[in-house]
N, C-alpha and C. Protein backbone atom coordinates (compact mmCIF):
# COMPACT_ATOMS: atom_id res chain seq x y z
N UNK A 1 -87.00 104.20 126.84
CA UNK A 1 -85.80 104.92 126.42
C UNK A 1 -84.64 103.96 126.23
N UNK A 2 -84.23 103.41 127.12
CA UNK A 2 -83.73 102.15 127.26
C UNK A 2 -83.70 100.94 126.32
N UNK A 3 -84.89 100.59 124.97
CA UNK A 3 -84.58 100.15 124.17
C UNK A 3 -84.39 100.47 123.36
N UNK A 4 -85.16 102.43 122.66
CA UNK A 4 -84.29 103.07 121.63
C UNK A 4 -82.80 102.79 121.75
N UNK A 5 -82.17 102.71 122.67
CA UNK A 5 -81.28 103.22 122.85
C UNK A 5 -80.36 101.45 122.07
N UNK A 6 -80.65 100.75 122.47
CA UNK A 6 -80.29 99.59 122.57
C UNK A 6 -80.42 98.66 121.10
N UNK A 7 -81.98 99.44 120.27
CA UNK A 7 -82.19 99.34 118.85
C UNK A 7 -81.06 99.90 118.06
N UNK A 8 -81.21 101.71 118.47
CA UNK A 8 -80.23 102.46 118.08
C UNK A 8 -78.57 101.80 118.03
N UNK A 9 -78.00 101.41 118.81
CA UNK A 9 -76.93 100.23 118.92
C UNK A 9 -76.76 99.37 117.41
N UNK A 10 -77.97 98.35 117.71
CA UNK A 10 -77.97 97.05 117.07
C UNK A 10 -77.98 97.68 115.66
N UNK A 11 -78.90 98.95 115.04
CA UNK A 11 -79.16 99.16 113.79
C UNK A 11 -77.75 100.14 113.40
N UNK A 12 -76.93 100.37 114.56
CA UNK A 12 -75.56 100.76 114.10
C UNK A 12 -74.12 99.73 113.85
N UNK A 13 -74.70 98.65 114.21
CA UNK A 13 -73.58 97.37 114.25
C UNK A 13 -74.17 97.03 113.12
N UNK A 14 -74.84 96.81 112.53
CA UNK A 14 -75.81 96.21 110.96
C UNK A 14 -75.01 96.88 110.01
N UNK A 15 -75.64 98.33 110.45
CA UNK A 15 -74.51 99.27 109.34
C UNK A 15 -73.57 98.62 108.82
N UNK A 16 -72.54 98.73 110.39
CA UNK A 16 -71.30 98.96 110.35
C UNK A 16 -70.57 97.88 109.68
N UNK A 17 -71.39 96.57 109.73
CA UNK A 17 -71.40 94.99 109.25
C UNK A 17 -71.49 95.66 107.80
N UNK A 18 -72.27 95.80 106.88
CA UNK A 18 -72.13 96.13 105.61
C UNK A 18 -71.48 96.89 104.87
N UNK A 19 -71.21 98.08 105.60
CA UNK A 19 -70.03 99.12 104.85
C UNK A 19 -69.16 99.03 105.41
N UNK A 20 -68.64 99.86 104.72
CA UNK A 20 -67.09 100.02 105.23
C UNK A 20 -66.25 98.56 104.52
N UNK A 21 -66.77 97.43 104.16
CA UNK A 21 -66.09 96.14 103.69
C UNK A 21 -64.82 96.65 102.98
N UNK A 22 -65.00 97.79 102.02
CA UNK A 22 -63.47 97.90 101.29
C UNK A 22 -62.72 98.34 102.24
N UNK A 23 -62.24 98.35 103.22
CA UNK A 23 -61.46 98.51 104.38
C UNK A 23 -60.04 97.74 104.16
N UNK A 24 -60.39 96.24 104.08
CA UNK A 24 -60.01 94.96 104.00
C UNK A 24 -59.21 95.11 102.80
N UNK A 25 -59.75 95.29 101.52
CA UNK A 25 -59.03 95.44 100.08
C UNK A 25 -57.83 96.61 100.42
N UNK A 26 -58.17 97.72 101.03
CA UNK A 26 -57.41 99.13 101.18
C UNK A 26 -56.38 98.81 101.85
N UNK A 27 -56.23 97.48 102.98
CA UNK A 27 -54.99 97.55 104.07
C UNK A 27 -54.41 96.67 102.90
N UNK A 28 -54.74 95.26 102.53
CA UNK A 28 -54.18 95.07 102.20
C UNK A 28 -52.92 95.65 100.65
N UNK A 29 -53.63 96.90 99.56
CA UNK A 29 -52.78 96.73 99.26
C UNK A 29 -51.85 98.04 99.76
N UNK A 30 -51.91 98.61 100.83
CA UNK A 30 -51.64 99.81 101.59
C UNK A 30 -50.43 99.14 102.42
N UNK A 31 -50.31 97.69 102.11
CA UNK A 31 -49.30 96.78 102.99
C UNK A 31 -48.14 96.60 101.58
N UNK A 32 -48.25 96.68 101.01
CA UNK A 32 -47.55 96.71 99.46
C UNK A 32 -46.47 97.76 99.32
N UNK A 33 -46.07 98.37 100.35
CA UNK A 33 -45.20 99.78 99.95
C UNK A 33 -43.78 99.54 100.00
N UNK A 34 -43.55 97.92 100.30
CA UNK A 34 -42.20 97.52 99.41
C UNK A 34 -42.31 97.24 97.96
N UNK A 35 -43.11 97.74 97.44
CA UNK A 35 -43.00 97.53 95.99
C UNK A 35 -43.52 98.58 95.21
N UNK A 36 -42.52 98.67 94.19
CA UNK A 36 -42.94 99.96 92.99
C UNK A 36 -42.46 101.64 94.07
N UNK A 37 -42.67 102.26 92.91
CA UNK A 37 -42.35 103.70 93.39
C UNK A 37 -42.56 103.61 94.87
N UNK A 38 -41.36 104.71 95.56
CA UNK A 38 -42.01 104.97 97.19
C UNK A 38 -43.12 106.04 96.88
N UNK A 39 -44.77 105.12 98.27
CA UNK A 39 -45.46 105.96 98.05
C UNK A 39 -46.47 105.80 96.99
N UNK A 40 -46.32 104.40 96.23
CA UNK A 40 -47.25 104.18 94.73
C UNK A 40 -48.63 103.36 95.59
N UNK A 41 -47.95 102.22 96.43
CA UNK A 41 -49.01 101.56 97.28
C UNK A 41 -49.97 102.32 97.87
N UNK A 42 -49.65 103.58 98.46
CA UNK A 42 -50.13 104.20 99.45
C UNK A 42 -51.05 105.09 98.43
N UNK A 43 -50.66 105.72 97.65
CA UNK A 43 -51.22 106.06 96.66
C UNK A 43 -52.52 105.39 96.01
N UNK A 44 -52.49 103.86 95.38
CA UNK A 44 -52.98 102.88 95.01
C UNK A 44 -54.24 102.54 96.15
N UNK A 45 -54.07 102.28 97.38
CA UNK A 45 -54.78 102.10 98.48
C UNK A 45 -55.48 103.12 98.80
N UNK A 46 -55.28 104.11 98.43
CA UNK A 46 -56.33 105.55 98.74
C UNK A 46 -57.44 105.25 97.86
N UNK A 47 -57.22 104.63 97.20
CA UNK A 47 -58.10 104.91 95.44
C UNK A 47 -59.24 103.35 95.79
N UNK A 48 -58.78 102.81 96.82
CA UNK A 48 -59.81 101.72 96.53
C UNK A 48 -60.77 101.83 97.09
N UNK A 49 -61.20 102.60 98.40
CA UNK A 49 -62.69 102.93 98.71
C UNK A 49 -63.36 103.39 97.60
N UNK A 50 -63.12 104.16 96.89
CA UNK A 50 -63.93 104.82 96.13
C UNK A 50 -64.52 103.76 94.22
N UNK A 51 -63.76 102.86 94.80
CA UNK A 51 -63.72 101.84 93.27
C UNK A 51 -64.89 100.73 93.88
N UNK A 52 -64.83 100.77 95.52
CA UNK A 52 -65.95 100.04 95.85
C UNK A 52 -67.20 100.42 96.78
N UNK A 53 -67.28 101.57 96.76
CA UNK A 53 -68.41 102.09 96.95
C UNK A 53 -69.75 102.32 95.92
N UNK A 54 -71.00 102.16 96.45
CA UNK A 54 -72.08 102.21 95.73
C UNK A 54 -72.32 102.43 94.30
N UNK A 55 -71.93 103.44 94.16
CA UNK A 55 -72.21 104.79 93.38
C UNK A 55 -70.88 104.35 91.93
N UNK A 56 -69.50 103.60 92.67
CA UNK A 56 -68.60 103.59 91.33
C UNK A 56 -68.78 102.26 90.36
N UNK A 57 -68.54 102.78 89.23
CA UNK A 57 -68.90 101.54 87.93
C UNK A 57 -68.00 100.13 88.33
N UNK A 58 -68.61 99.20 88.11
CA UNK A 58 -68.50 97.81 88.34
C UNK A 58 -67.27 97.48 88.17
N UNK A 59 -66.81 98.30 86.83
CA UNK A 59 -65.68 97.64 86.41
C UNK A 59 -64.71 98.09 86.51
N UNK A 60 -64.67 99.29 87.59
CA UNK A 60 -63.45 100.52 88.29
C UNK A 60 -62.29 100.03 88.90
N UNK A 61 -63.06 98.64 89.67
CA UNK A 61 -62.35 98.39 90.54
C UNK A 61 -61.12 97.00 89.91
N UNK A 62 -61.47 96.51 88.83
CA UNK A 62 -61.16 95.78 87.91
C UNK A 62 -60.00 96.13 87.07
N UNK A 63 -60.02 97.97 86.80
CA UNK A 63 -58.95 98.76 86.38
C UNK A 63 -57.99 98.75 87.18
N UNK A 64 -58.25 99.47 88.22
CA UNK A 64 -57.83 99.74 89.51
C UNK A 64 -56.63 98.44 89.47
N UNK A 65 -57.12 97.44 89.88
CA UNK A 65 -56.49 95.88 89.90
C UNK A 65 -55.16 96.53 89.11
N UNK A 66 -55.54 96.10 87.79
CA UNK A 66 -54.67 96.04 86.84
C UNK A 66 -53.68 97.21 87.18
N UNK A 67 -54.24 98.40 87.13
CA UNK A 67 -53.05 99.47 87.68
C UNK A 67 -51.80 99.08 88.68
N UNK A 68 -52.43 98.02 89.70
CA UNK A 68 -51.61 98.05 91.02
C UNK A 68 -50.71 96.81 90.84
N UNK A 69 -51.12 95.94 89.89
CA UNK A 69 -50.02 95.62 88.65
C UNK A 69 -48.99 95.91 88.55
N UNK A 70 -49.71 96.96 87.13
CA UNK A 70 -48.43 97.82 86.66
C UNK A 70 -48.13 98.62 87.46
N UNK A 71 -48.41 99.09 88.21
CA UNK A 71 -47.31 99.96 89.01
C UNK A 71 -46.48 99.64 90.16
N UNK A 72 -46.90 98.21 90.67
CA UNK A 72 -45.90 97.66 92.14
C UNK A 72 -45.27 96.42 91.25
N UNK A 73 -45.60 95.75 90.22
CA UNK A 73 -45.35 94.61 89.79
C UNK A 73 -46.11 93.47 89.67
N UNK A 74 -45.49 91.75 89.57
CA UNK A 74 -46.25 90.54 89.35
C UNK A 74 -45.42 89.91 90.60
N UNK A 75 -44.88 90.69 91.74
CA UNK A 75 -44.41 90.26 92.79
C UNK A 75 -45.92 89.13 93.26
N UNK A 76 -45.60 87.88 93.76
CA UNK A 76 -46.79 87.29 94.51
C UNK A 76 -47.50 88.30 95.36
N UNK A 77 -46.81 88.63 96.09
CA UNK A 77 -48.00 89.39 97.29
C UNK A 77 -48.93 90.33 96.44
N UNK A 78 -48.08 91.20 95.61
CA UNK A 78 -48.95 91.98 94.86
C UNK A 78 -50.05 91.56 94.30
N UNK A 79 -49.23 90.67 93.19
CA UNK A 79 -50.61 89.42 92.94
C UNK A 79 -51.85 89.59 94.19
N UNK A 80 -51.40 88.87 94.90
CA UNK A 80 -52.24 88.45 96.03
C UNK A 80 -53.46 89.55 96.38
N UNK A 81 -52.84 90.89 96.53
CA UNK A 81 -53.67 92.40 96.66
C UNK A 81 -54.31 92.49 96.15
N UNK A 82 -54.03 92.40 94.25
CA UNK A 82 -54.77 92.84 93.68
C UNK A 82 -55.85 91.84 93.57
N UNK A 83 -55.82 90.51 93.69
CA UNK A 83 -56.73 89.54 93.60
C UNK A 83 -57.92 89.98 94.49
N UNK A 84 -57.29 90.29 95.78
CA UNK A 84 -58.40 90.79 97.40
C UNK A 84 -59.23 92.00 96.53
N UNK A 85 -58.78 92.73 95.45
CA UNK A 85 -59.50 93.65 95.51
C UNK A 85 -60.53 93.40 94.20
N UNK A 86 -59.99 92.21 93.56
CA UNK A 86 -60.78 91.81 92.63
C UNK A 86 -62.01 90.90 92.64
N UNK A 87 -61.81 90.60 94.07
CA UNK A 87 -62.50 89.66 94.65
C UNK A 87 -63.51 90.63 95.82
N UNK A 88 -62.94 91.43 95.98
CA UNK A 88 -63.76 92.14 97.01
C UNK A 88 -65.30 92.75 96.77
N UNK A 89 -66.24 92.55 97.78
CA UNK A 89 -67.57 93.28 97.73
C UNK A 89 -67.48 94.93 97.33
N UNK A 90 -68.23 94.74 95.98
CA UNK A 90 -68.37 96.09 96.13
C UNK A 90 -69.87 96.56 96.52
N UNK A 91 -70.13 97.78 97.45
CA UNK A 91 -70.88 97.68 98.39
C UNK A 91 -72.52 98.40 97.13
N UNK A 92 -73.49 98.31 97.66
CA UNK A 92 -74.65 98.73 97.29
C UNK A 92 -75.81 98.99 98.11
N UNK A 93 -76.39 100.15 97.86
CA UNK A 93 -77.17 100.81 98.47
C UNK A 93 -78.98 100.11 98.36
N UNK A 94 -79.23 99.33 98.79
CA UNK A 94 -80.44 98.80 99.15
C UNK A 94 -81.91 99.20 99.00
N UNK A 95 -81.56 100.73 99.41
CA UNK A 95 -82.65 100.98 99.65
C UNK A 95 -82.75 102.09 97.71
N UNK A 96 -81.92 102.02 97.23
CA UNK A 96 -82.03 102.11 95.64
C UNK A 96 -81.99 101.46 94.86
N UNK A 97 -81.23 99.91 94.97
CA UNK A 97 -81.37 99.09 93.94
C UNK A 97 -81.40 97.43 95.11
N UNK A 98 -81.93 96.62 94.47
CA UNK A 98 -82.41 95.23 94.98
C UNK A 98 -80.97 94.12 94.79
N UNK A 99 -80.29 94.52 93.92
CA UNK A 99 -79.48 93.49 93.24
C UNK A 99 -77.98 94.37 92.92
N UNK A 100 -76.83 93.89 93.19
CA UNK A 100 -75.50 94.43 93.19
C UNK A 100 -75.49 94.48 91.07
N UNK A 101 -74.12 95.29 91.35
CA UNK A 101 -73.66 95.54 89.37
C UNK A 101 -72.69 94.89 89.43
N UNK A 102 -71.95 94.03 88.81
CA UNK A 102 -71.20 93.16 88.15
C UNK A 102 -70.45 93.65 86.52
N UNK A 103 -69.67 93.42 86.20
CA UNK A 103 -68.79 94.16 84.81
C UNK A 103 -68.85 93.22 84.04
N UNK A 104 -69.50 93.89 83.12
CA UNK A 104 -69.71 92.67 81.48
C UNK A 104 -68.69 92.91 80.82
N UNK A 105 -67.33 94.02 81.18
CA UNK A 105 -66.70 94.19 80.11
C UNK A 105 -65.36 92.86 79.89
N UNK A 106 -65.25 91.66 78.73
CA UNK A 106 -64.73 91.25 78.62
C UNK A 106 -63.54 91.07 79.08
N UNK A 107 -62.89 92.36 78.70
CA UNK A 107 -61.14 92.88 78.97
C UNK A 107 -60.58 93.07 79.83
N UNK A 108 -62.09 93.25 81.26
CA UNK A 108 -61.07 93.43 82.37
C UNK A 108 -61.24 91.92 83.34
N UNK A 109 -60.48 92.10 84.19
CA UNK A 109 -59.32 92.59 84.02
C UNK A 109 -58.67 92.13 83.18
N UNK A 110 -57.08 92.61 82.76
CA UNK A 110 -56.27 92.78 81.85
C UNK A 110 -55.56 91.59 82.37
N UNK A 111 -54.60 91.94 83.19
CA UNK A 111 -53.80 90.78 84.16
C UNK A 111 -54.00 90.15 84.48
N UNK A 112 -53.39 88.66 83.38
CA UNK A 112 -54.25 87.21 83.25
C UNK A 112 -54.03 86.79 84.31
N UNK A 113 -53.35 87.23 85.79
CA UNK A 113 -53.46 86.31 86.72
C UNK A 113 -54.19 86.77 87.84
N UNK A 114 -55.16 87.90 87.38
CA UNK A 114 -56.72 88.38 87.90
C UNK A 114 -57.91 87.95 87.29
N UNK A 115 -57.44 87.16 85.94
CA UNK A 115 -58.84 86.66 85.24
C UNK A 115 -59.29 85.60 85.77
N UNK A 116 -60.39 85.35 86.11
CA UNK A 116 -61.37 84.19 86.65
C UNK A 116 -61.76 84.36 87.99
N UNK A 117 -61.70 85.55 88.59
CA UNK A 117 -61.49 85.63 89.83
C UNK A 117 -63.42 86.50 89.95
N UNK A 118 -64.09 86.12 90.73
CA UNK A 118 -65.03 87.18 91.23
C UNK A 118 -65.24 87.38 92.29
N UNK A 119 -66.11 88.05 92.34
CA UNK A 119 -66.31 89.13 93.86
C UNK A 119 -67.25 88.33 94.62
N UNK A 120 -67.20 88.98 95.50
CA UNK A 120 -68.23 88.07 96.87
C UNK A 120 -69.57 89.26 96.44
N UNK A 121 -70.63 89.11 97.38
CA UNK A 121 -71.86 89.86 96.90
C UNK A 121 -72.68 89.60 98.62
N UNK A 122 -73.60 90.87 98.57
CA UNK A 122 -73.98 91.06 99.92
C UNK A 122 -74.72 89.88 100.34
N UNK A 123 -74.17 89.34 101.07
CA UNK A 123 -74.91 88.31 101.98
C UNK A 123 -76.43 88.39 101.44
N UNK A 124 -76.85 89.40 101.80
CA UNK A 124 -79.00 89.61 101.66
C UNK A 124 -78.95 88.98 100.21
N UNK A 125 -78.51 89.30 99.53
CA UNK A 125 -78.45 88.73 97.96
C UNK A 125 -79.01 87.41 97.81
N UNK A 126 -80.09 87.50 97.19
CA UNK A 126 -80.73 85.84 96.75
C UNK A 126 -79.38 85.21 95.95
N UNK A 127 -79.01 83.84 96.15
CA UNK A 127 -77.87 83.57 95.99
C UNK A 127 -76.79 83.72 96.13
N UNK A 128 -76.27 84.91 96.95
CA UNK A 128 -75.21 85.06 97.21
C UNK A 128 -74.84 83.83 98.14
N UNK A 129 -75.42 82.87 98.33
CA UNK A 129 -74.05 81.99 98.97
C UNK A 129 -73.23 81.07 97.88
N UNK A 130 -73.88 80.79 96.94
CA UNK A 130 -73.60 80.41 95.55
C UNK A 130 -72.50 81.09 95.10
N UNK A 131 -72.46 82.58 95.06
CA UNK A 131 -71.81 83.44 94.46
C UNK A 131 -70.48 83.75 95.26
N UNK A 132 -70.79 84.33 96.97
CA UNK A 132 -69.67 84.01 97.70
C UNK A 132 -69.05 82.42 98.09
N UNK A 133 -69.38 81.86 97.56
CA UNK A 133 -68.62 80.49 97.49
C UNK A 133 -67.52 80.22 96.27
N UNK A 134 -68.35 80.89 95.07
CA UNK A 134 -67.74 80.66 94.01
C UNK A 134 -66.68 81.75 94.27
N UNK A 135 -66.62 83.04 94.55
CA UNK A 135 -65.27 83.93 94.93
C UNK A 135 -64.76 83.38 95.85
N UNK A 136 -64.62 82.90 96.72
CA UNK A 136 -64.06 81.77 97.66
C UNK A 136 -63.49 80.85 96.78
N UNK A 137 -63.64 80.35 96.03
CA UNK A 137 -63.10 79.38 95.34
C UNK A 137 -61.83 79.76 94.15
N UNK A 138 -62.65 80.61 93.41
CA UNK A 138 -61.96 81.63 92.69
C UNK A 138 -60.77 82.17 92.88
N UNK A 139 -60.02 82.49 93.87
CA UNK A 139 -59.18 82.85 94.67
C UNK A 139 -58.30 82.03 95.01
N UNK A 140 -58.87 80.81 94.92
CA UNK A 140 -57.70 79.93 95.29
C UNK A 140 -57.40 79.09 93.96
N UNK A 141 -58.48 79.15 93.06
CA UNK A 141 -58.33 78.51 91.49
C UNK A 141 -59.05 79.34 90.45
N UNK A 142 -58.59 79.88 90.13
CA UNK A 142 -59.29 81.04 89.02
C UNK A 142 -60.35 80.38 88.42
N UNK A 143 -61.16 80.62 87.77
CA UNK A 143 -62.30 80.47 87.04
C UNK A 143 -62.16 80.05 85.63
N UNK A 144 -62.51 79.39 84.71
CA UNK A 144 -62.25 79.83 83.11
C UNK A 144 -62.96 81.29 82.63
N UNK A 145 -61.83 82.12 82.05
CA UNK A 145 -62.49 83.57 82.40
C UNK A 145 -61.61 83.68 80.30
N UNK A 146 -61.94 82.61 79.77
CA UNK A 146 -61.73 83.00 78.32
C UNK A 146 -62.51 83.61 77.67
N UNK A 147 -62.70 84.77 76.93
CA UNK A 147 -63.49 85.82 76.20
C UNK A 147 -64.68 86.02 77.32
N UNK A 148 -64.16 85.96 78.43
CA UNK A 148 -65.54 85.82 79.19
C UNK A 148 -65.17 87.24 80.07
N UNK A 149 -66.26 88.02 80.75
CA UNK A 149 -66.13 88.91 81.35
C UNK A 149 -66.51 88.62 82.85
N UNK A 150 -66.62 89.19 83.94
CA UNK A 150 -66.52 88.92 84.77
C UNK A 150 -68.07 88.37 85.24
N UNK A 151 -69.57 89.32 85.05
CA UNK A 151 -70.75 88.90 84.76
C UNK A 151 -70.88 87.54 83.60
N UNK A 152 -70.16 87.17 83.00
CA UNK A 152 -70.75 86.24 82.46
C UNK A 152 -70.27 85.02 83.10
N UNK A 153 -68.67 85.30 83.58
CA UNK A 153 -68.15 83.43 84.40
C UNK A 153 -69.34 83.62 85.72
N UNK A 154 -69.72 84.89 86.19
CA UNK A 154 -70.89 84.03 87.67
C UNK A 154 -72.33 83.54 86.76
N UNK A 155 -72.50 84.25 85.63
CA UNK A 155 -73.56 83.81 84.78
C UNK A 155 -73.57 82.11 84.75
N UNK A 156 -71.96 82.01 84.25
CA UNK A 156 -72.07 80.38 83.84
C UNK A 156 -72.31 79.30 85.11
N UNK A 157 -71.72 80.06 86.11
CA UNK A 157 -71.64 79.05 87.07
C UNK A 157 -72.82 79.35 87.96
N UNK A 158 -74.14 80.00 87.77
CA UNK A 158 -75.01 79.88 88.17
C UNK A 158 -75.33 80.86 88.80
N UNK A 159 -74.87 82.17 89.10
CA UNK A 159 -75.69 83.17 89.55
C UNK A 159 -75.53 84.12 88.70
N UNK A 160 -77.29 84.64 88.62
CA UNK A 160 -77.64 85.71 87.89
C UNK A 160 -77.81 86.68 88.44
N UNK A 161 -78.29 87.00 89.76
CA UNK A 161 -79.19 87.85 90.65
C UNK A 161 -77.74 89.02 90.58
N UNK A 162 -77.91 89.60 89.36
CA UNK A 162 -77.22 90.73 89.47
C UNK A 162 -77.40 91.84 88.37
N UNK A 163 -77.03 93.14 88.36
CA UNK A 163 -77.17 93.61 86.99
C UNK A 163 -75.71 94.11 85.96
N UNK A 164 -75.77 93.64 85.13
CA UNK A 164 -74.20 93.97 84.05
C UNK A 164 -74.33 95.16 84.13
N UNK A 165 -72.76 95.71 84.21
CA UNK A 165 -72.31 96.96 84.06
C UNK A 165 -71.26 96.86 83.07
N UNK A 166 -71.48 97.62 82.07
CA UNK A 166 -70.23 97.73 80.89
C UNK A 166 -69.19 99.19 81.74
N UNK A 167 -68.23 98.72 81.14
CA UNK A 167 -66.63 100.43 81.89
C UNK A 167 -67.68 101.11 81.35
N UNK A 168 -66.88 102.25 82.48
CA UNK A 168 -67.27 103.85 81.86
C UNK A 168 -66.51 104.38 81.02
């Protein structure tokens, strides 16, 4: 009984290790509510679980970005937010697909000082240390992200292990 119990534990800390990650994107730009409308941040920060959960298109969260933009400004910190969220894991369900979605669509993001930037990718991911290195990097020096979409700059720089998602 005693090691159900103790499995039961460990296979709830695993979980808890994989989801929930947009947490991180949500405080930070939920910390933003000196800027833009009172109430736009808070607003803005509600909306990002759902841009990085399983189930939403690749390139949601890429919009999203750009929105929190235009609506708080090109203040640095903002900058800074929207980068975390451009950069952030978006999460995927395992036991339905093998390999995370990535956004082929050229255009996003919009806000050239979100272009070159990519996302980290689940640890289990064949290559994801490649890939979370390169968003690690990204972040602190954008990428060349000319006519390029966000799937194609990790394309160039060497990871594939993913599948393109064009916007909805």
């Amino acid at each position: 009984m005693q090691s159900k119990i103790l499995l039961l534990a460990a296979l709830s800390a695993v979980a808890q290790a994989r989801f929930g990650v947009e947490g991180a994107a949500q405080a930070g730009i939920q910390a933003l509510s000196a800027f833009g409308a009172p109430g736009a941040a808070g607003t803005l920060a509600g909306q990002t679980p759902g841009v990085l959960l399983a189930g939403a298109n690749a390139c949601a969260k890429l919009s999203l970005a750009d929105e929190i933009v235009s609506q708080l400004g090109t203040d640095p910190e903002v900058l800074a937010g929207a980068a975390a969220l451009v950069a952030a894991e978006k999460n995927f369900n395992p036991n339905a697909q093998s390999i995370p979605t990535l956004c082929s669509d050229a255009s996003l993001p919009a806000t050239a000082a979100l272009r070159g930037i990519v996302p980290l990718v689940d640890p289990s991911v064949g290559g994801a240390d490649i890939e979370n290195a390169l968003s690690a990097q990204s972040l602190k020096q954008p990428l060349d992200a000319t006519g390029l979409s966000v799937a194609d700059i990790v394309t160039a720089n060497g990871f594939t292990n993913f599948t393109a998602q064009a916007a909805a």
